[in-house]
PDB file of N, CA and C in Angstrom:
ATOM      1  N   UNK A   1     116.180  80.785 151.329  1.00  0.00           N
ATOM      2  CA  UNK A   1     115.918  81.365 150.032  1.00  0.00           C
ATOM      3  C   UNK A   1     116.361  80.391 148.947  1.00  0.00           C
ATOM      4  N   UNK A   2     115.780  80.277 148.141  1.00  0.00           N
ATOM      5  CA  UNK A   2     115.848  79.105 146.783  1.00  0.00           C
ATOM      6  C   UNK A   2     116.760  79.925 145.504  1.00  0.00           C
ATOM      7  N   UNK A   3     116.910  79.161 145.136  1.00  0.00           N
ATOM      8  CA  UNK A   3     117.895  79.925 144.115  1.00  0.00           C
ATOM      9  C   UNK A   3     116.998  80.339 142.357  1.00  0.00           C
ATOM     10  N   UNK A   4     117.190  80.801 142.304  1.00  0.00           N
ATOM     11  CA  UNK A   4     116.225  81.188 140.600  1.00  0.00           C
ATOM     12  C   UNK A   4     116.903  80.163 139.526  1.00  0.00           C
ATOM     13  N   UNK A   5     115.795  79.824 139.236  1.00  0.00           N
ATOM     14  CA  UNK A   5     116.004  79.094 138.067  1.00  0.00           C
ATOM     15  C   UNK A   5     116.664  79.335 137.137  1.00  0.00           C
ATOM     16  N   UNK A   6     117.056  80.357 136.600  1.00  0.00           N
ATOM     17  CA  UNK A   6     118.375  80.581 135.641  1.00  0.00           C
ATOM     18  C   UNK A   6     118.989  81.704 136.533  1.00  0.00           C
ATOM     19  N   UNK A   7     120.184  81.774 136.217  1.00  0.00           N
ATOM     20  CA  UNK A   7     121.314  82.675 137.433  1.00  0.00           C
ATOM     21  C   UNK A   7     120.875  83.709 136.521  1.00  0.00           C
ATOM     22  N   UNK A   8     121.305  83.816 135.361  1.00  0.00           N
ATOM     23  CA  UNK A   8     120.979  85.280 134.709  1.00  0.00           C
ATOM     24  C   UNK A   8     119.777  86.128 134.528  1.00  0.00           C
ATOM     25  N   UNK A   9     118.818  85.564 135.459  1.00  0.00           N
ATOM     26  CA  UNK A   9     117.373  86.142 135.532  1.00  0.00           C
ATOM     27  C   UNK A   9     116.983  86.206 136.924  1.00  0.00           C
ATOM     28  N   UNK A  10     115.957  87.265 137.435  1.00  0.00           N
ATOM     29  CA  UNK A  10     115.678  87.447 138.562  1.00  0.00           C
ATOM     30  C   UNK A  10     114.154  85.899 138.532  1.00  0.00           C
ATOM     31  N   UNK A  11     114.095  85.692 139.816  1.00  0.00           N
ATOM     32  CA  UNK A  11     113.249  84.537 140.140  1.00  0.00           C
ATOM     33  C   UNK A  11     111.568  84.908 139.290  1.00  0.00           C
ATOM     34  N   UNK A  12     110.998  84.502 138.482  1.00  0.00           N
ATOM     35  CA  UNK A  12     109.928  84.409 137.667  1.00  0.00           C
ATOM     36  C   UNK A  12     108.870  84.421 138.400  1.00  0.00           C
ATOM     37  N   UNK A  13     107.806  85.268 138.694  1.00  0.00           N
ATOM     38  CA  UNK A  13     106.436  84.874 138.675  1.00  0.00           C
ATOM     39  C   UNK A  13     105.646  84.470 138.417  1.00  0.00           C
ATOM     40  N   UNK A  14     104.014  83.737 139.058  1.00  0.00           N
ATOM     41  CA  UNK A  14     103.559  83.337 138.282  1.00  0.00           C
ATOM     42  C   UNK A  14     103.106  83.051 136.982  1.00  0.00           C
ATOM     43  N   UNK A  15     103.468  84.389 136.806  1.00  0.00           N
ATOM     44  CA  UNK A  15     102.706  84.939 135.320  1.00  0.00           C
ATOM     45  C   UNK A  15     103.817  84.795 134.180  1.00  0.00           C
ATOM     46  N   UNK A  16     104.615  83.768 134.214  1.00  0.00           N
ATOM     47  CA  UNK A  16     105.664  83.539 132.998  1.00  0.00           C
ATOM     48  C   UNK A  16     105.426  83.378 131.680  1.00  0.00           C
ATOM     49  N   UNK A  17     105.939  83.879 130.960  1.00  0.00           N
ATOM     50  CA  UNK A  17     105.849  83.798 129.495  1.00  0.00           C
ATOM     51  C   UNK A  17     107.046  83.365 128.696  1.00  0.00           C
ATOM     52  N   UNK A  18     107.057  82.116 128.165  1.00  0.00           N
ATOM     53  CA  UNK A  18     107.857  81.496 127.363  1.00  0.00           C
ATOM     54  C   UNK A  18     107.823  82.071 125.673  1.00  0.00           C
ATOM     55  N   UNK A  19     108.973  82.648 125.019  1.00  0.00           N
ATOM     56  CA  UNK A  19     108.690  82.552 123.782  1.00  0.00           C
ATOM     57  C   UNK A  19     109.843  81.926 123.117  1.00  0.00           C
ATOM     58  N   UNK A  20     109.635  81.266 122.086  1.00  0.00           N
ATOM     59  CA  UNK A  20     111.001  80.864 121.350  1.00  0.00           C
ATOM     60  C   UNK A  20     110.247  81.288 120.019  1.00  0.00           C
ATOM     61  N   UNK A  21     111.349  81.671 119.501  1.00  0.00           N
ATOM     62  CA  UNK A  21     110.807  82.483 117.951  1.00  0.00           C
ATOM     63  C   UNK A  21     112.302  82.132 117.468  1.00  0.00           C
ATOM     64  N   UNK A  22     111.499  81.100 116.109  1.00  0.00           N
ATOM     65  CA  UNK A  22     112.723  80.762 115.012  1.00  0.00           C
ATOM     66  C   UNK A  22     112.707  81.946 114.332  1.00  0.00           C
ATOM     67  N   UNK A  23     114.318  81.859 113.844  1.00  0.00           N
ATOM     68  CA  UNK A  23     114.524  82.204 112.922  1.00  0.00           C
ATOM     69  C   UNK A  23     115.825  81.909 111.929  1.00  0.00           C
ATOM     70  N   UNK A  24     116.067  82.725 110.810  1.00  0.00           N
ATOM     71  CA  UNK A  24     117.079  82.422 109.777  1.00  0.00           C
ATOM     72  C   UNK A  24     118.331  83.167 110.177  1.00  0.00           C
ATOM     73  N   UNK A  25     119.751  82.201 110.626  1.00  0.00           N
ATOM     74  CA  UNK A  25     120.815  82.686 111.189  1.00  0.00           C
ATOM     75  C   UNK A  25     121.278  84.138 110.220  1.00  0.00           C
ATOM     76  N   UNK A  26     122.055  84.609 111.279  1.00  0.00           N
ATOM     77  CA  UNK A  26     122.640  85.672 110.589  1.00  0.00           C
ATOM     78  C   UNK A  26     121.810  87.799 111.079  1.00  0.00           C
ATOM     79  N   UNK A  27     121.523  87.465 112.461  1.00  0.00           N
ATOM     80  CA  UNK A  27     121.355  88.772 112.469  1.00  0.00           C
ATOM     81  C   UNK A  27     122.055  89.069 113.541  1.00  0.00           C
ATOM     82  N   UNK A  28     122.451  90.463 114.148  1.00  0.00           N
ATOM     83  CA  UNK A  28     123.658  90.479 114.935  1.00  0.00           C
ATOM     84  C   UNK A  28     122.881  90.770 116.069  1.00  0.00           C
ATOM     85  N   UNK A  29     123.942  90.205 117.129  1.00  0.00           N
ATOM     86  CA  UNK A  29     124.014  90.463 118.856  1.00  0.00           C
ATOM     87  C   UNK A  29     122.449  91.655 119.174  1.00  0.00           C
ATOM     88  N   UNK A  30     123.263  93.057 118.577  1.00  0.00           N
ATOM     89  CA  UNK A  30     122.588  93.911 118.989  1.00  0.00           C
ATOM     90  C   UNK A  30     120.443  94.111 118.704  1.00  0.00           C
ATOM     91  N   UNK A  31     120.496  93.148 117.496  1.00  0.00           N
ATOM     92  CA  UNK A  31     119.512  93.277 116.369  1.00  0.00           C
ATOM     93  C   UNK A  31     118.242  92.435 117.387  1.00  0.00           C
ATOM     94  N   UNK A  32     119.175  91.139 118.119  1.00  0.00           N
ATOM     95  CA  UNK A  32     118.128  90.262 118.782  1.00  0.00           C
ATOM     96  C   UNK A  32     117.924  90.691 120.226  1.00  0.00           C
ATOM     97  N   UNK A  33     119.035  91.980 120.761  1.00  0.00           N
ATOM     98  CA  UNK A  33     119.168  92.594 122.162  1.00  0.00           C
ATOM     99  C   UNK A  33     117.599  93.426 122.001  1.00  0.00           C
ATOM    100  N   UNK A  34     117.534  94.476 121.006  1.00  0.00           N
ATOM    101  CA  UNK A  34     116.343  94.902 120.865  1.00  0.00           C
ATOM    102  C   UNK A  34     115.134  94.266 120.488  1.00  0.00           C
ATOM    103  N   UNK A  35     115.365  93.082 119.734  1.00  0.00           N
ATOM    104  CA  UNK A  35     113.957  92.073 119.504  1.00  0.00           C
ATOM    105  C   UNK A  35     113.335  91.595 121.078  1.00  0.00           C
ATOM    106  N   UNK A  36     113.923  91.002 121.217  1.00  0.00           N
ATOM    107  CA  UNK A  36     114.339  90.669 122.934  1.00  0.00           C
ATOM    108  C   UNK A  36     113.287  91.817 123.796  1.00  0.00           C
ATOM    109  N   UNK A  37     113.621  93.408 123.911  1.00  0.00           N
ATOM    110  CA  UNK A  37     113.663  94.244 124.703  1.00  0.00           C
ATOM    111  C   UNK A  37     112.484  94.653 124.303  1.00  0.00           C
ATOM    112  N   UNK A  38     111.768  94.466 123.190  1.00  0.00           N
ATOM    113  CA  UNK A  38     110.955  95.415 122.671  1.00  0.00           C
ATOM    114  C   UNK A  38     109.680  94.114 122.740  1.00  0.00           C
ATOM    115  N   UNK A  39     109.813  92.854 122.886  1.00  0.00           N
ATOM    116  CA  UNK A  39     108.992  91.719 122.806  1.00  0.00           C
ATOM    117  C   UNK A  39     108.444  91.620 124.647  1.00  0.00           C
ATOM    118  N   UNK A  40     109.499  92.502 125.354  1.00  0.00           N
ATOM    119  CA  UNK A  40     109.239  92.326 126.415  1.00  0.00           C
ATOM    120  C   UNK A  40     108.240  93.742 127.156  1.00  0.00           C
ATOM    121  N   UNK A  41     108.526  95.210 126.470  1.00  0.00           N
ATOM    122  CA  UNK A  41     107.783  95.685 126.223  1.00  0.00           C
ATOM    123  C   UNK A  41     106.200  95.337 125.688  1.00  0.00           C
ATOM    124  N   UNK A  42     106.433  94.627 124.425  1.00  0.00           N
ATOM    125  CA  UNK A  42     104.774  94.945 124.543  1.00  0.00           C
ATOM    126  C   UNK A  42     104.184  93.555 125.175  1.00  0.00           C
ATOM    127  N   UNK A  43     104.787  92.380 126.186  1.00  0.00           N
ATOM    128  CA  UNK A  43     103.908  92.113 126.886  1.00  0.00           C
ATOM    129  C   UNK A  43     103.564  92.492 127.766  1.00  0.00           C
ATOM    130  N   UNK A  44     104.017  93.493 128.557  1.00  0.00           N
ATOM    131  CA  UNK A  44     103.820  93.979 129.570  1.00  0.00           C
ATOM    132  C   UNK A  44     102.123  95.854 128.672  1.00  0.00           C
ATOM    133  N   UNK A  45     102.781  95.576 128.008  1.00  0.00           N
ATOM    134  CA  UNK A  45     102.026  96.704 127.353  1.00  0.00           C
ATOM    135  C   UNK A  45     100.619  96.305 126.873  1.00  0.00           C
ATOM    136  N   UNK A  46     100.563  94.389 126.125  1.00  0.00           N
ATOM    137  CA  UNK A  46      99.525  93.948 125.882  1.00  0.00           C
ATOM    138  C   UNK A  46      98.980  93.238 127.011  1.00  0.00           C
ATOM    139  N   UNK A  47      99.246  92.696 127.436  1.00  0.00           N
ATOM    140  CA  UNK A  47      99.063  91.708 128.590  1.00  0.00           C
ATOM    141  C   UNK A  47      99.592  91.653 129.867  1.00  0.00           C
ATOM    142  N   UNK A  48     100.162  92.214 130.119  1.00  0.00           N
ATOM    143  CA  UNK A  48     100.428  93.252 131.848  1.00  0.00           C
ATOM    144  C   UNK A  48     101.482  92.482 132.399  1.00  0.00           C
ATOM    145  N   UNK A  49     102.340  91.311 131.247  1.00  0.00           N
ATOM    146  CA  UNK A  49     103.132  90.657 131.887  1.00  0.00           C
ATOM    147  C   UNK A  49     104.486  91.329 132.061  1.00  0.00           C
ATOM    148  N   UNK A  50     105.221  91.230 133.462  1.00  0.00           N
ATOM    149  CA  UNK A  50     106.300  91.850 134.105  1.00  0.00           C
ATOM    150  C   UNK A  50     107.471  91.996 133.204  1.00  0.00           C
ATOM    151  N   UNK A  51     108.381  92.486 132.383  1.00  0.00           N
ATOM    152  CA  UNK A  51     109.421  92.082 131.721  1.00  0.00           C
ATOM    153  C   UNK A  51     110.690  91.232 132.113  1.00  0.00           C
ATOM    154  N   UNK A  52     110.518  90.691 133.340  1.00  0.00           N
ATOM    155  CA  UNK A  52     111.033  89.728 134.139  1.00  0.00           C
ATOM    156  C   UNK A  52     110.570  88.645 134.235  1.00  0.00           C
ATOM    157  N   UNK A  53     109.828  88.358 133.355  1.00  0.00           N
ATOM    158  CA  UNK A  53     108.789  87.205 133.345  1.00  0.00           C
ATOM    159  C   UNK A  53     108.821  86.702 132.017  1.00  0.00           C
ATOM    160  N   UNK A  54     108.971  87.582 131.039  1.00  0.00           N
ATOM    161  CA  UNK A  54     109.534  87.174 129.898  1.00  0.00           C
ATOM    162  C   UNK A  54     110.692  86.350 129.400  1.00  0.00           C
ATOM    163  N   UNK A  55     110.468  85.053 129.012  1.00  0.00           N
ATOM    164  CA  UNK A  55     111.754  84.762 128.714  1.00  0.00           C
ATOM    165  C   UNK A  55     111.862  84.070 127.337  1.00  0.00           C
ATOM    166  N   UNK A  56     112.725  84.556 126.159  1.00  0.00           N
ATOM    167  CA  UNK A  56     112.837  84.453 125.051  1.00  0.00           C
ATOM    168  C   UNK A  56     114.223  83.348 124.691  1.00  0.00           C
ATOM    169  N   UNK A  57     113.941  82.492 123.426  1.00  0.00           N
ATOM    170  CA  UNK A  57     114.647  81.975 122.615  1.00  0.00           C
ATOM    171  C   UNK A  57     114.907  82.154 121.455  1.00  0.00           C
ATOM    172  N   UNK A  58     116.019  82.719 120.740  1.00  0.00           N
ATOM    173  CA  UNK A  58     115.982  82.728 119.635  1.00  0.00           C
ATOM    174  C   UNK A  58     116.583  81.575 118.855  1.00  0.00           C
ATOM    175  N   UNK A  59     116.637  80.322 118.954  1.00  0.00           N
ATOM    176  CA  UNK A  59     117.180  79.704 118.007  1.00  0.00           C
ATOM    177  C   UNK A  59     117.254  79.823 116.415  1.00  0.00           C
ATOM    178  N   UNK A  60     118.577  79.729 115.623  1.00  0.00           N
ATOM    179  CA  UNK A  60     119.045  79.952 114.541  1.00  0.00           C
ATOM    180  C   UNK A  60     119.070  78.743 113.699  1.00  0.00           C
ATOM    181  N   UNK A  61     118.467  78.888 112.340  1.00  0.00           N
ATOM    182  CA  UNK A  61     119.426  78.083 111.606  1.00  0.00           C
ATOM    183  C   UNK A  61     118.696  78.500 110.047  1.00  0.00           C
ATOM    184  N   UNK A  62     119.252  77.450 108.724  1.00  0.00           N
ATOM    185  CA  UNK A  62     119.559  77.968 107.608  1.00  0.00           C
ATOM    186  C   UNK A  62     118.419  77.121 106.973  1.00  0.00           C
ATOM    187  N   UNK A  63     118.395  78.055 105.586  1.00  0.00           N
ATOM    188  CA  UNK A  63     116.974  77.305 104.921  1.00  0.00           C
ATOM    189  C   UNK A  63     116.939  75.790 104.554  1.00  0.00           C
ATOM    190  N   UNK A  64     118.042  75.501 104.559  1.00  0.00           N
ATOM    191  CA  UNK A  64     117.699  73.801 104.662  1.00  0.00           C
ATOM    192  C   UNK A  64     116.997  73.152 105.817  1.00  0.00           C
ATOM    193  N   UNK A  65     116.954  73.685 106.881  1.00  0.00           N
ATOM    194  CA  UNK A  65     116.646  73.681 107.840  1.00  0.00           C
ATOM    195  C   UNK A  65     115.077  73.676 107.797  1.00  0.00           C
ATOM    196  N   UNK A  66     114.350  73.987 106.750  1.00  0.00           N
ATOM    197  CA  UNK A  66     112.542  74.345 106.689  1.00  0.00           C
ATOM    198  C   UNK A  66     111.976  73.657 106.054  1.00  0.00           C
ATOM    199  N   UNK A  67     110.907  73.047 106.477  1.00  0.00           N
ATOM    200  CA  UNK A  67     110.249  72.397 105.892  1.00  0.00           C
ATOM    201  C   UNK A  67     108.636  72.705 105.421  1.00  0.00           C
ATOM    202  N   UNK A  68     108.278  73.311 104.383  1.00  0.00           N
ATOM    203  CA  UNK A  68     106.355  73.929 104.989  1.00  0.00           C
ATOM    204  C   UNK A  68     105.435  73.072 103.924  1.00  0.00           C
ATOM    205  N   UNK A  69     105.395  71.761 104.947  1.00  0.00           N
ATOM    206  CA  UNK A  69     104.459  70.811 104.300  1.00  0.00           C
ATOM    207  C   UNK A  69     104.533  69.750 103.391  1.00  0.00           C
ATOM    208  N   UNK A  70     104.085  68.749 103.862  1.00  0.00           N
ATOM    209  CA  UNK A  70     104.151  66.973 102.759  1.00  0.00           C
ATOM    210  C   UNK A  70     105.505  67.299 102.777  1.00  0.00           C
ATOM    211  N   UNK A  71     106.309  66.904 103.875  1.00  0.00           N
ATOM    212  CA  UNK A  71     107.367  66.387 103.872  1.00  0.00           C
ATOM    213  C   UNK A  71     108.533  66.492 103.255  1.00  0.00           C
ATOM    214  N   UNK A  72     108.671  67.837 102.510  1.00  0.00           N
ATOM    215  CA  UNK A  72     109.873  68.103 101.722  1.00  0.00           C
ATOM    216  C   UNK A  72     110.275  69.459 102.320  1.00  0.00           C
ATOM    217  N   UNK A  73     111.713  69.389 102.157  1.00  0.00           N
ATOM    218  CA  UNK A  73     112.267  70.500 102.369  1.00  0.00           C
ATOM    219  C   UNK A  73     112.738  71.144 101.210  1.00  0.00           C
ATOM    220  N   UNK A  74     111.688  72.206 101.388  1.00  0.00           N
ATOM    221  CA  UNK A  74     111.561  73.104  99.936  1.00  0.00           C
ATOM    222  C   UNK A  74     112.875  73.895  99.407  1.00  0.00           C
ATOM    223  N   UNK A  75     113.717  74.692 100.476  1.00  0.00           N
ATOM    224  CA  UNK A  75     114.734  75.146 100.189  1.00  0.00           C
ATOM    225  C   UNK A  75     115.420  74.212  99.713  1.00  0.00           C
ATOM    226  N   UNK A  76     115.721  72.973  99.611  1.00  0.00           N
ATOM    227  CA  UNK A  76     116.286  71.831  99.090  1.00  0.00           C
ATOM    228  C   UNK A  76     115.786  71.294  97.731  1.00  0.00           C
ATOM    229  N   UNK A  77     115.075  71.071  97.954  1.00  0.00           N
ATOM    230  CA  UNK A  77     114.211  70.220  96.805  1.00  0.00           C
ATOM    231  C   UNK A  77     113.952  71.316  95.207  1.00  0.00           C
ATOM    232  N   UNK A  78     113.592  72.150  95.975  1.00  0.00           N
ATOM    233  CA  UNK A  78     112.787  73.324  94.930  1.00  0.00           C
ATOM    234  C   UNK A  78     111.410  73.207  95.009  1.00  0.00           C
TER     235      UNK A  78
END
């Protein structure tokens, strides 16, 4: 038997779904437990994928951090 690719997840099926969804730091534990839970719901609801198959990123960070277009970072710049 092979070991699963992340210990904290049961072994993935074919049918994996990667999401990473930025966002702006600052929402709590519980806020991204249900983003998380409810993202995994409706793929299984839109697209029949397993909720074990789902696997989410939320990376954080702050509006300096954004950039939307020609090279400036607007929260910075103005």
């Amino acid at each position: 038997m092979s070991a699963s690719p992340c210990p904290l997840s049961p072994r993935p099926s074919a049918g994996r779904l990667d999401i990473a969804l930025t966002m702006r730091s600052g929402r709590a534990p519980a806020q991204k437990q249900a983003l998380c839970r409810r993202i995994a719901e409706l793929a299984q609801e839109y697209a029949g994928t397993e909720p074990r198959n789902v696997f989410i990123t939320l990376p954080e960070n702050e509006s300096a951090d954004w950039s939307f277009g020609h090279g400036v970072a607007q929260y910075i710049d103005g």
